[in-house]
Protein backbone atom coordinates (compact mmCIF):
# COMPACT_ATOMS: atom_id res chain seq x y z
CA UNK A 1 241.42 214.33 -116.05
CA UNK A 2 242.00 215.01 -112.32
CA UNK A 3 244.09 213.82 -109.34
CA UNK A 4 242.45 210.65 -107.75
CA UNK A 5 241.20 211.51 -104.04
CA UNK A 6 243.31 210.53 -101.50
CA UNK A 7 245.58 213.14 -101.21
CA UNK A 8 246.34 216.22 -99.20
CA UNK A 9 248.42 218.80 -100.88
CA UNK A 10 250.70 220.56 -98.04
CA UNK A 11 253.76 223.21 -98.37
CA UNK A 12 256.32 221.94 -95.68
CA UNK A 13 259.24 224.57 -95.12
CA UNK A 14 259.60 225.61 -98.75
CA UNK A 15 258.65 222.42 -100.23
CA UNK A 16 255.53 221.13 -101.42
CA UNK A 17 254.21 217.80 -100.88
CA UNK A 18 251.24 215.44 -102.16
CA UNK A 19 250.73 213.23 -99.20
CA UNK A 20 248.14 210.01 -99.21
CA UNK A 21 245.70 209.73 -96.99
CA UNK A 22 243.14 206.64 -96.29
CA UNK A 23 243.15 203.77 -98.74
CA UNK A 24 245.22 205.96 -100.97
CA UNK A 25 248.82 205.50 -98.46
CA UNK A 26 248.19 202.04 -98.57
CA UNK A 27 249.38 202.31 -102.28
CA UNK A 28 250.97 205.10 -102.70
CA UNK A 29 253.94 204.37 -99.67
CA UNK A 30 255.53 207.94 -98.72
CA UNK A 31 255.19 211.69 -99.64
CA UNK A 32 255.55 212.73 -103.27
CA UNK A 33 257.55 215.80 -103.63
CA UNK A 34 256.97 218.54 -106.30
CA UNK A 35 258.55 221.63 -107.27
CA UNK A 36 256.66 224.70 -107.62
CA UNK A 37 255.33 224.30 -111.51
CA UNK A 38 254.30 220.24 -110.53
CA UNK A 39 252.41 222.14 -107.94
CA UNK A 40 251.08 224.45 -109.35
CA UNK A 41 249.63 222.03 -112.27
CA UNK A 42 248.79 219.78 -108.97
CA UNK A 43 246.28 222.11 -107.15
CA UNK A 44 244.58 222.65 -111.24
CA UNK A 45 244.49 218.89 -111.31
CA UNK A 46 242.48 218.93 -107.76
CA UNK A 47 239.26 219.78 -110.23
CA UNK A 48 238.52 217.89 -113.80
CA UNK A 49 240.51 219.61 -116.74
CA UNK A 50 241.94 218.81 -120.17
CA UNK A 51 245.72 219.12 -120.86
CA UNK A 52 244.99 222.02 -122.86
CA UNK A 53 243.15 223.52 -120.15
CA UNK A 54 245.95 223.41 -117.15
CA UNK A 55 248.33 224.83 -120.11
CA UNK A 56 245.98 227.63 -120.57
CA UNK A 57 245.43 228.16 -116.72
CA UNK A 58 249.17 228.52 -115.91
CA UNK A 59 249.76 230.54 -118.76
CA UNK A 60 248.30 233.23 -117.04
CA UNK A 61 250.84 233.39 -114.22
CA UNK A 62 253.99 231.59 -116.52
CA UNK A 63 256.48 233.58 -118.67
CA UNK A 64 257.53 231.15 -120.42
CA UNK A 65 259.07 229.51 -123.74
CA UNK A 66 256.76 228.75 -127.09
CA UNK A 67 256.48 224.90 -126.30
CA UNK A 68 258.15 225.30 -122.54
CA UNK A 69 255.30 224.85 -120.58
CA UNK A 70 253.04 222.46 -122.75
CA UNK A 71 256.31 220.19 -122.45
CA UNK A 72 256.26 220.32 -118.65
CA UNK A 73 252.34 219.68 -118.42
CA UNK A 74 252.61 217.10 -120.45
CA UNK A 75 255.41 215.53 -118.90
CA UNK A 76 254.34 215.74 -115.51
CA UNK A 77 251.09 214.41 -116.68
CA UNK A 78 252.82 211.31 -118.22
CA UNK A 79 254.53 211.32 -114.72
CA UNK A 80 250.99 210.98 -112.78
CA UNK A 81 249.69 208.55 -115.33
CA UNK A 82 252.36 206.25 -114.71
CA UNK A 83 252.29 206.30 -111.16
CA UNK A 84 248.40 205.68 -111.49
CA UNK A 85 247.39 208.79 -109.53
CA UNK A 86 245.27 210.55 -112.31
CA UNK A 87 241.90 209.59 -113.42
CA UNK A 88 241.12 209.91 -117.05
């Protein structure tokens, strides 16, 4: 899975945001803001991986909770699949 193209990941201030560019703003209306994990599993995303494999990546630079950070990938996952931004 990966993030469809059509976006431009950009830290503003202390705040990072996906932002749509080309055919992409035409459905996606506005910036999409993401805390520091989203991210994080964002810029991963920017190349094909599994679930599995973005858990394993952040491990590597997480502390964090048995369970803690699958949750949140899979979440924010869920989150992109919704919104129709991921490609499968």
């Amino acid at each position: 899975m990966k993030i469809k193209e059509g976006f431009v990941l950009r830290q503003i201030a202390d705040q990072w945001m996906a932002v749509p560019i080309g055919g992409m703003a035409e459905k996606v209306h506005g910036l999409i803001a993401l805390n520091d994990t989203a991210a994080d599993i964002w810029k991963i995303l920017q190349e094909d991986h599994t679930e599995q494999e973005v858990v394993d990546i952040l491990r590597l630079s997480y502390d964090s909770e048995e369970g803690e950070l699958e949750q949140s990938v899979k979440e924010f996952v869920q989150t992109l699949e919704q919104s129709d931004i991921l490609l499968r």
